[in-house]
N, C-alpha and C. Protein backbone atom coordinates (compact mmCIF):
# COMPACT_ATOMS: atom_id res chain seq x y z
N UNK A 1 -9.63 55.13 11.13
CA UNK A 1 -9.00 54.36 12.19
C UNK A 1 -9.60 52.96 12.29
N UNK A 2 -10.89 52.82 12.38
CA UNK A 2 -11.52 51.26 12.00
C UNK A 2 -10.97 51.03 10.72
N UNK A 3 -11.18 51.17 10.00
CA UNK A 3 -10.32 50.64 8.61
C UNK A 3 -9.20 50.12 9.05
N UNK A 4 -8.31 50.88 9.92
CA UNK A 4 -7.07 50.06 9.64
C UNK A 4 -6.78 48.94 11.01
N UNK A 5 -7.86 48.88 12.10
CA UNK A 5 -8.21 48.34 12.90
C UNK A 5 -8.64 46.62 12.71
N UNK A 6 -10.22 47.01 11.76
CA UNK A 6 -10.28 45.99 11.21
C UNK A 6 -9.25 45.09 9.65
N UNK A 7 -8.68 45.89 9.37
CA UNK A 7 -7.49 45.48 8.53
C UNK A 7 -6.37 44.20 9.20
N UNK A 8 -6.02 44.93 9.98
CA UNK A 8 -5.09 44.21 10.92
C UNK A 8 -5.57 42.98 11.58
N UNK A 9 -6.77 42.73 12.07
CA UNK A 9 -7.72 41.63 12.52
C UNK A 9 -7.70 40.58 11.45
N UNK A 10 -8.30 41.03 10.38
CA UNK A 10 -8.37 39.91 8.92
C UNK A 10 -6.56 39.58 8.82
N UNK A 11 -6.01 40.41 8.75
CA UNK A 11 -4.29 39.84 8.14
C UNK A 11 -4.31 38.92 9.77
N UNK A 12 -4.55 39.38 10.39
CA UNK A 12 -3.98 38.39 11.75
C UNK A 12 -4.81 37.02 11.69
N UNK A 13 -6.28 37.23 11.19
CA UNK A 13 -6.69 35.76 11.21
C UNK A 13 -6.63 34.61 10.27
N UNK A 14 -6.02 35.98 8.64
CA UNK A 14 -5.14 34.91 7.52
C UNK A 14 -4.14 34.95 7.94
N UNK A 15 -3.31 35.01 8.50
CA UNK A 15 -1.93 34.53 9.25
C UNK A 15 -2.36 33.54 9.94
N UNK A 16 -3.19 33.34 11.07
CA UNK A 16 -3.46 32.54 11.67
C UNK A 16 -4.05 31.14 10.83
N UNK A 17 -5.17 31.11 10.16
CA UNK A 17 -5.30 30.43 9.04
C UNK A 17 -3.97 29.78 8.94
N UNK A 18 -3.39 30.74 8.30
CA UNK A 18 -1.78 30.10 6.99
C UNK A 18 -1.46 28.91 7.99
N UNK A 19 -0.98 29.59 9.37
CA UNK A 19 -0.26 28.91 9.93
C UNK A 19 -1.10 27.66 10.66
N UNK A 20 -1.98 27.41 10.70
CA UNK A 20 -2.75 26.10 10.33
C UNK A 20 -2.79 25.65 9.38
N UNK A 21 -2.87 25.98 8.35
CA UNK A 21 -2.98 25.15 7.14
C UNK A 21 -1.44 24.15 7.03
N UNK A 22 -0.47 25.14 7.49
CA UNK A 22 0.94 24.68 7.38
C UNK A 22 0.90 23.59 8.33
N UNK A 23 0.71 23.90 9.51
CA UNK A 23 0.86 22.48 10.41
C UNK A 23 -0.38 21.17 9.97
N UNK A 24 -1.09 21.65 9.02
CA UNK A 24 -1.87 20.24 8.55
C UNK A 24 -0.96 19.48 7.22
N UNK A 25 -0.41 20.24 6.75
CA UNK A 25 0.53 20.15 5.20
C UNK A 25 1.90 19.22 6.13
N UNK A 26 2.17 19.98 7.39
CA UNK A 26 3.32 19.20 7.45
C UNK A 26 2.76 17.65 8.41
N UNK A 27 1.81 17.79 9.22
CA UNK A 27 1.21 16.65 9.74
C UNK A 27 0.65 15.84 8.91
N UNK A 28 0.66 15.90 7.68
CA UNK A 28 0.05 15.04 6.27
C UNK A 28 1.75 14.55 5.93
N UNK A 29 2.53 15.34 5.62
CA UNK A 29 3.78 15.05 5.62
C UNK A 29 4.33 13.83 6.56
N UNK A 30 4.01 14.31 7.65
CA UNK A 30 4.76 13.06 8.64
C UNK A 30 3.42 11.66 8.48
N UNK A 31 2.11 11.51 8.05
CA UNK A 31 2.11 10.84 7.88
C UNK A 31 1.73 10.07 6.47
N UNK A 32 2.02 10.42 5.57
CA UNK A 32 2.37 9.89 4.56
C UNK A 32 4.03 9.36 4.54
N UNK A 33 5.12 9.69 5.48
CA UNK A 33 6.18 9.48 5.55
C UNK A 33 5.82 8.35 6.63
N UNK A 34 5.29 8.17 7.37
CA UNK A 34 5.11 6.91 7.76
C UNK A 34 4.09 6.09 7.27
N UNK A 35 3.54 6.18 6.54
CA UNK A 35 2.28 5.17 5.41
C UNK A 35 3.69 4.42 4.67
N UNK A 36 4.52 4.97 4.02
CA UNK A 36 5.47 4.60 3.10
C UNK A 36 6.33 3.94 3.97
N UNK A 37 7.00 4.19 4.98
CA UNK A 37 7.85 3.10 5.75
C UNK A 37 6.86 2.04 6.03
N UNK A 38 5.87 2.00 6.65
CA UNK A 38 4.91 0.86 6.56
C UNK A 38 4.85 -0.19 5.65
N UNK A 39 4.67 0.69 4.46
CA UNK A 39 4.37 -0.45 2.74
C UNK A 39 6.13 -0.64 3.04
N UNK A 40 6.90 -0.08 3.14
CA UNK A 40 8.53 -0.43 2.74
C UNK A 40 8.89 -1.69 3.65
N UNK A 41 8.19 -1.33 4.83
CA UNK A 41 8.84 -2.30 5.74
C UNK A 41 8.25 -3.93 6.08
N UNK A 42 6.90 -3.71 4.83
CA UNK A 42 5.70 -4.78 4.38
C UNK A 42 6.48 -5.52 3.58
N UNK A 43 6.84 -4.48 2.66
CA UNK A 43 7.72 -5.39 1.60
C UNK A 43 8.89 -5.89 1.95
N UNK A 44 9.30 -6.21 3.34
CA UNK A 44 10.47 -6.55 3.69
C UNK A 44 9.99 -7.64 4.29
N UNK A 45 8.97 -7.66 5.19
CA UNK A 45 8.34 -8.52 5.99
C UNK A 45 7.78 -9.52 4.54
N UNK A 46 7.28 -9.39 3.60
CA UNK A 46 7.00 -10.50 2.42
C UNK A 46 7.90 -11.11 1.84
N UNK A 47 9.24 -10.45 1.92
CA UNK A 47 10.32 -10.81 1.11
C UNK A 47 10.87 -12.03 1.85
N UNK A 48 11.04 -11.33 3.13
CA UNK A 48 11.71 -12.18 4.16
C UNK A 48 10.79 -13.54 4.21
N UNK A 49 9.45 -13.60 4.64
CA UNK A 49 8.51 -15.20 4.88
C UNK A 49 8.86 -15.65 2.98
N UNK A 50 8.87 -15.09 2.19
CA UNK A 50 8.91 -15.70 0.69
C UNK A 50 9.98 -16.31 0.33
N UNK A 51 11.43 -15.62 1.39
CA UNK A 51 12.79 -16.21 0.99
C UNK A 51 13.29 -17.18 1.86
N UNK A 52 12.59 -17.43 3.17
CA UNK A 52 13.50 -17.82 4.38
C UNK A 52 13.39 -19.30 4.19
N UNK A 53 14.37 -20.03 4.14
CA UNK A 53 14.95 -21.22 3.97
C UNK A 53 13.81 -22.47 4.80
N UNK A 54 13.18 -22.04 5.66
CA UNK A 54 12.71 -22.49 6.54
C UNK A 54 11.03 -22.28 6.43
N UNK A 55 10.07 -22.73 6.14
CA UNK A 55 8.65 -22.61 6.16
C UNK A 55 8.04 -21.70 7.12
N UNK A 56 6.84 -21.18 7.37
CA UNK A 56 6.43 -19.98 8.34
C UNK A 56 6.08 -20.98 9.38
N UNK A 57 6.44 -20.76 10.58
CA UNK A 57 6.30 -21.79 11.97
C UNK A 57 5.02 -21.79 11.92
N UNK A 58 4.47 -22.79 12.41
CA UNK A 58 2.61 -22.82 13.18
C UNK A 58 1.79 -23.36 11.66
N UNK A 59 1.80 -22.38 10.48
CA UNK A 59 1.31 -22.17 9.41
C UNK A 59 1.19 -23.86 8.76
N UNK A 60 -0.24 -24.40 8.62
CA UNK A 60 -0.34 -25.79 8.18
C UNK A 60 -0.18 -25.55 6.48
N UNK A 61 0.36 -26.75 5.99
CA UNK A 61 0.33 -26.48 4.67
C UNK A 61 -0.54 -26.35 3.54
N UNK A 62 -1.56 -26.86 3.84
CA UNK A 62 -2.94 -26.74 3.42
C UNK A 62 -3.47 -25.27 3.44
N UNK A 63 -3.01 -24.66 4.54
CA UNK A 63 -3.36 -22.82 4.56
C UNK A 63 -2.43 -21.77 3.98
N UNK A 64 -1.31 -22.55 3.35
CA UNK A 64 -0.04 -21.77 2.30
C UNK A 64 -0.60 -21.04 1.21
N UNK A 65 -1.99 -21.41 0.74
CA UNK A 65 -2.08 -20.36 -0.17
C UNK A 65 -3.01 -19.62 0.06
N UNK A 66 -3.90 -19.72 1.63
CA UNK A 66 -4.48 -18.52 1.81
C UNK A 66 -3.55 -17.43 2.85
N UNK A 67 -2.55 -18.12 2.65
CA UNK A 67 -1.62 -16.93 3.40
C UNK A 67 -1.14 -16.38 2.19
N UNK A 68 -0.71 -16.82 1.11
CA UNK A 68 -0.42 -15.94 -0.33
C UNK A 68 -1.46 -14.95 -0.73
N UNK A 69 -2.52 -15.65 -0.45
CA UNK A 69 -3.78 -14.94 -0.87
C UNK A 69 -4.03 -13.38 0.06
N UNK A 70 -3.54 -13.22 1.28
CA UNK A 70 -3.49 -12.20 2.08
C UNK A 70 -2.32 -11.09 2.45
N UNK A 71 -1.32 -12.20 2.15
CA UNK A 71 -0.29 -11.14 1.73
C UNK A 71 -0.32 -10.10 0.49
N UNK A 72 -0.68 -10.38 -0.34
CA UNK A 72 -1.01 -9.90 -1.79
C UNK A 72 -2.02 -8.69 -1.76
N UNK A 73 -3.16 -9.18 -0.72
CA UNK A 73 -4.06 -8.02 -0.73
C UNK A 73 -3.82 -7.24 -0.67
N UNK A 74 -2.95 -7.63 1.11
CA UNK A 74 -2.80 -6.31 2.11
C UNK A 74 -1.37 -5.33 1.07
N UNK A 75 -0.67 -6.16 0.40
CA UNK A 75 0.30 -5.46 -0.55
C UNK A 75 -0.27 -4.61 -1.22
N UNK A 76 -0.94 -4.84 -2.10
CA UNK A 76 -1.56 -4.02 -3.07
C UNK A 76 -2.50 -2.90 -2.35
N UNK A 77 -3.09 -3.22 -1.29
CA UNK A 77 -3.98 -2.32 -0.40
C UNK A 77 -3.01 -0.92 0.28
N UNK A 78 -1.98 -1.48 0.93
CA UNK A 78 -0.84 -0.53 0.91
C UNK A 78 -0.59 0.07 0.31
N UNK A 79 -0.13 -0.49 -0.48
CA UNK A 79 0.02 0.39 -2.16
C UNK A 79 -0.69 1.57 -2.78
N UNK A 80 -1.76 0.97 -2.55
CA UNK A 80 -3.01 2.08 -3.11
C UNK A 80 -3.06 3.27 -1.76
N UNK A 81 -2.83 2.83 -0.38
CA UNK A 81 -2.84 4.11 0.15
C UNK A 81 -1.52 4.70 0.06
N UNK A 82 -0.55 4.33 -0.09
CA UNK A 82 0.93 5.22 0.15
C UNK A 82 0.52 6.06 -1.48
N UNK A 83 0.26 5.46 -2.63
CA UNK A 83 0.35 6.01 -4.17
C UNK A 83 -0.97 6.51 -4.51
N UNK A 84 -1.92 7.02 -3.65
CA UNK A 84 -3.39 7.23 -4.26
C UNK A 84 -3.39 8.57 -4.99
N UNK A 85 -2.39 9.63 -4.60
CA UNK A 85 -2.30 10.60 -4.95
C UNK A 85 -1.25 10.93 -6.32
N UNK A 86 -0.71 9.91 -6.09
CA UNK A 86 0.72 9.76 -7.36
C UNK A 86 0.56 9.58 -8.53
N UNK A 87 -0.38 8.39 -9.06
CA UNK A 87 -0.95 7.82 -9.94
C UNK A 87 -2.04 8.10 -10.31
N UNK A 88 -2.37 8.40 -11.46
CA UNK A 88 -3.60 8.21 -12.10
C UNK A 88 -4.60 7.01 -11.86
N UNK A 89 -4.39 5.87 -12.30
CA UNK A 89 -4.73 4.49 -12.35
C UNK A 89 -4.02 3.98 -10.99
N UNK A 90 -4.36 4.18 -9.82
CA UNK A 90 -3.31 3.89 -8.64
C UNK A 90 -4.40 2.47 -8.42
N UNK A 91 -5.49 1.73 -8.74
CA UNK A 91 -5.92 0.64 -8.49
C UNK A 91 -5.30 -0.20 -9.63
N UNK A 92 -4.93 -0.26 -10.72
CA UNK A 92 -4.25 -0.90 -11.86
C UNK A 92 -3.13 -0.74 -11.09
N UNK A 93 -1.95 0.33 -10.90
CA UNK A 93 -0.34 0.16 -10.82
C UNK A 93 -0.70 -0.50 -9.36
N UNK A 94 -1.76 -0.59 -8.36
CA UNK A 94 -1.80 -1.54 -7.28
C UNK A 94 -1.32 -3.17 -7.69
N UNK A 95 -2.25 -3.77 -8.77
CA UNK A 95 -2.49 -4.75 -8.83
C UNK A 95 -1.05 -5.44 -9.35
N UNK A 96 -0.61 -4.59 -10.66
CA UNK A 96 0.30 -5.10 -11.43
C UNK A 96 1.49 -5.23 -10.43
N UNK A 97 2.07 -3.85 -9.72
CA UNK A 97 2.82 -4.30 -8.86
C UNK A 97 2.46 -5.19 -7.89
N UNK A 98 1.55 -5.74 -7.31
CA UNK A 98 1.36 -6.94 -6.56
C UNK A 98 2.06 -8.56 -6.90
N UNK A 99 1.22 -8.62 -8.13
CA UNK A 99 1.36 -9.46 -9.75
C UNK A 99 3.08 -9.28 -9.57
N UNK A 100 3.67 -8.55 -9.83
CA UNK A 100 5.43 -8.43 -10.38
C UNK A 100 5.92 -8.72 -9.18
N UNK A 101 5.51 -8.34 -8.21
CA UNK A 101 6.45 -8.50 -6.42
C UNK A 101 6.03 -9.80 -6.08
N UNK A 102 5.31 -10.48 -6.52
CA UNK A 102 4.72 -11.57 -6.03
C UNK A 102 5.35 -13.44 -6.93
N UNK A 103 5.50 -12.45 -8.25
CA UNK A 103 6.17 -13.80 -9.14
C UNK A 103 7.50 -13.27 -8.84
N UNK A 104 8.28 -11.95 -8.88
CA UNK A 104 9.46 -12.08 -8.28
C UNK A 104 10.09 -12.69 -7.22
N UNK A 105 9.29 -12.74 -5.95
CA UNK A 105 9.45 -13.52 -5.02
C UNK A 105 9.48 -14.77 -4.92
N UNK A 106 8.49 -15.47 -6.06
CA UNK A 106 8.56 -17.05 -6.74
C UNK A 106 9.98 -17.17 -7.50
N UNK A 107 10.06 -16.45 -7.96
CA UNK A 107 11.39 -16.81 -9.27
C UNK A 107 12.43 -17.14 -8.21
N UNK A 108 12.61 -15.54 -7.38
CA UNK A 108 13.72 -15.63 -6.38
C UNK A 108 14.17 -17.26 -5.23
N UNK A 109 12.72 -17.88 -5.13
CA UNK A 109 12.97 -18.97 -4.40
C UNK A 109 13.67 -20.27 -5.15
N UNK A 110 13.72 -20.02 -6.48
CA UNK A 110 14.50 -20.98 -6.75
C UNK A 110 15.99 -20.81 -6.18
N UNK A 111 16.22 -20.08 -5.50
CA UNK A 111 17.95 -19.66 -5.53
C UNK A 111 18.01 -20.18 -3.84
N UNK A 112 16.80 -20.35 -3.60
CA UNK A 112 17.16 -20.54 -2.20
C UNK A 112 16.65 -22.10 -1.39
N UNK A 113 17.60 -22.63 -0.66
CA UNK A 113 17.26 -23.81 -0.69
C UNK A 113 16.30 -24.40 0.27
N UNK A 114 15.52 -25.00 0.19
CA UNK A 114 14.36 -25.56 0.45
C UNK A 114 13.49 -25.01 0.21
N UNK A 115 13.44 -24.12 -0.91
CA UNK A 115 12.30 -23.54 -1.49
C UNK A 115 12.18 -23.70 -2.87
N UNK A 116 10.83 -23.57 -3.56
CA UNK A 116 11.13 -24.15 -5.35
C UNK A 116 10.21 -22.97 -5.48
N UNK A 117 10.01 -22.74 -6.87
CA UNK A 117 9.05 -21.85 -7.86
C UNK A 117 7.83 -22.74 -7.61
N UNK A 118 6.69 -22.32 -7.40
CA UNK A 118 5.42 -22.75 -7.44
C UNK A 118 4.55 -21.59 -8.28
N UNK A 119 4.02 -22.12 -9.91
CA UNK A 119 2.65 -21.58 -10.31
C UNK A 119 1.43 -21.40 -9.32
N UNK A 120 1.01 -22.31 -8.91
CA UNK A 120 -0.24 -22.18 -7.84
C UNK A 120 0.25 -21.03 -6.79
N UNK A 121 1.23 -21.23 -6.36
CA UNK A 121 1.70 -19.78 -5.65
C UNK A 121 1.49 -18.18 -5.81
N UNK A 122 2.08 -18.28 -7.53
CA UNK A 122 1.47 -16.93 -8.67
C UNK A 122 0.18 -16.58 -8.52
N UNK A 123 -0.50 -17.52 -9.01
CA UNK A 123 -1.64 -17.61 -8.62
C UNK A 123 -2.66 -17.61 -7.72
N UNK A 124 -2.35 -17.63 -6.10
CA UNK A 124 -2.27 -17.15 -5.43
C UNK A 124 -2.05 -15.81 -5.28
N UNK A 125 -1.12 -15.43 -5.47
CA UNK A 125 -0.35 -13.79 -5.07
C UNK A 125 -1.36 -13.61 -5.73
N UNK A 126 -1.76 -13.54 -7.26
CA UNK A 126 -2.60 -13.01 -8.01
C UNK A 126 -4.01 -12.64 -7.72
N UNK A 127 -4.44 -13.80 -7.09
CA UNK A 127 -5.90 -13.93 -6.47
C UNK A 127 -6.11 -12.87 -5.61
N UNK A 128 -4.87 -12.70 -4.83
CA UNK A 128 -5.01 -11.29 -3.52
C UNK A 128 -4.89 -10.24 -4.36
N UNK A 129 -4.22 -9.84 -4.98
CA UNK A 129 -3.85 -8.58 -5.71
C UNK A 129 -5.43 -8.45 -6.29
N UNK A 130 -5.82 -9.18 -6.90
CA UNK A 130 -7.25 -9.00 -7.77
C UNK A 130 -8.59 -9.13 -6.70
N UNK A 131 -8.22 -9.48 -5.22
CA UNK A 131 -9.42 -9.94 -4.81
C UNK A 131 -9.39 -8.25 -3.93
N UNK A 132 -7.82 -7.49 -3.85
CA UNK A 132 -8.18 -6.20 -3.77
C UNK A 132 -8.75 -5.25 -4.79
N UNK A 133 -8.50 -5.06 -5.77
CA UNK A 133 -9.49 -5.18 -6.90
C UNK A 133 -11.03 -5.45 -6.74
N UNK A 134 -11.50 -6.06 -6.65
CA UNK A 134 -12.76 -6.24 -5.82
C UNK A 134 -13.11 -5.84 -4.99
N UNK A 135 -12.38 -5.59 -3.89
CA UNK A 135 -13.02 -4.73 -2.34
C UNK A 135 -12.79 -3.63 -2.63
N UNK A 136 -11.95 -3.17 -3.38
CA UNK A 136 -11.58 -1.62 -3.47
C UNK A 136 -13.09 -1.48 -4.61
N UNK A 137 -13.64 -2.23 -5.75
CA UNK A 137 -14.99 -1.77 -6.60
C UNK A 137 -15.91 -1.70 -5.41
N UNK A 138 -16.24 -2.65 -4.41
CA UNK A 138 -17.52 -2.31 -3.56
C UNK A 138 -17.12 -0.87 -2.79
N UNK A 139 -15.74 -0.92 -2.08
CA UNK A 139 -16.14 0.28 -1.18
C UNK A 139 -16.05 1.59 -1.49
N UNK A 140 -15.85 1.85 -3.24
CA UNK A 140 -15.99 2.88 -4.09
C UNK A 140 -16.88 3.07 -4.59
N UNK A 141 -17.73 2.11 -4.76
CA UNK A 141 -18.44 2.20 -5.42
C UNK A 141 -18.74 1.56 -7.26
N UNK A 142 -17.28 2.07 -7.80
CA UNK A 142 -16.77 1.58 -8.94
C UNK A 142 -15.49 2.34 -9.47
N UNK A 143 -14.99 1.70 -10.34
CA UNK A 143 -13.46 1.74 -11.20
C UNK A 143 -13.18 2.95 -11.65
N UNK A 144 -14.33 3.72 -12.07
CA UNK A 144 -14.26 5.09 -13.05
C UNK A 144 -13.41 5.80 -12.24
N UNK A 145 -13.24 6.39 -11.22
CA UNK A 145 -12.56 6.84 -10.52
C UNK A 145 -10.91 6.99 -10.35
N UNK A 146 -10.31 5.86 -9.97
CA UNK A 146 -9.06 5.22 -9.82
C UNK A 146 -8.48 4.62 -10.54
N UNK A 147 -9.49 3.34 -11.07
CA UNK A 147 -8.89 2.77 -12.46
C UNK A 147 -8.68 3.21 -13.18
């Protein structure tokens, strides 16, 4: 009769278990589903200041490319948390996609008027993408890992 006493106790507290584990699986769910609207809705918010006909209000021009320089980071920084689990190399596919979203957004301004293609711009984007690259080696420690 204990046998099947204590039987029933263990199945009830791996049931109980399960059904925690499940509400952490699906609360990881909801937020990794909002990490990704975040980066999605980043990349809308970059697209938009990169395309808009009109310069960023307030923003002196002299500070245009440390605002490239921060957009880029925080891109690629996004990146690496929405894809850390996806990718192998998720600090490389960070950077490169930074690098590609960043001269795309240059190319694209030729089409739009009062805006031109700027290299120093690239270069820029680039600097952020790589200067995450860098903060991501100190607060890891190092590359072996991710890279």
């Amino acid at each position: 009769m204990e046998t099947i006493f204590i039987n029933k106790v263990y199945y009830r507290i791996r049931f109980e278990q399960s059904i925690s584990i499940l509400g952490v699986i699906f609360l990881n769910r909801k937020i990794k589903w909002l990490l990704t609207l975040i980066f999605l809705l980043w990349l809308v918010i970059v697209a938009y200041l990169s395309l808009a006909s009109d310069p960023v209000p307030g923003m002196p021009e002299k500070y245009d490319k440390v605002g490239h320089f921060f957009l880029y980071l925080i891109t690629s920084s996004l990146f690496y948390i929405v894809f850390k689990r996806k990718f192998r190399r998720v600090l490389l596919h960070a950077v490169l996609f930074s690098m590609f979203y960043g001269t795309l957004m240059e190319l694209l301004q030729v089409l739009v008027p009062k805006r031109s293609f700027s290299f120093e711009d690239i270069i820029a984007n680039t600097s952020g993408a790589i200067g995450f690259l860098i903060m991501a080696r100190f607060l890891t420690g190092s590359f072996s890992n991710s890279y």
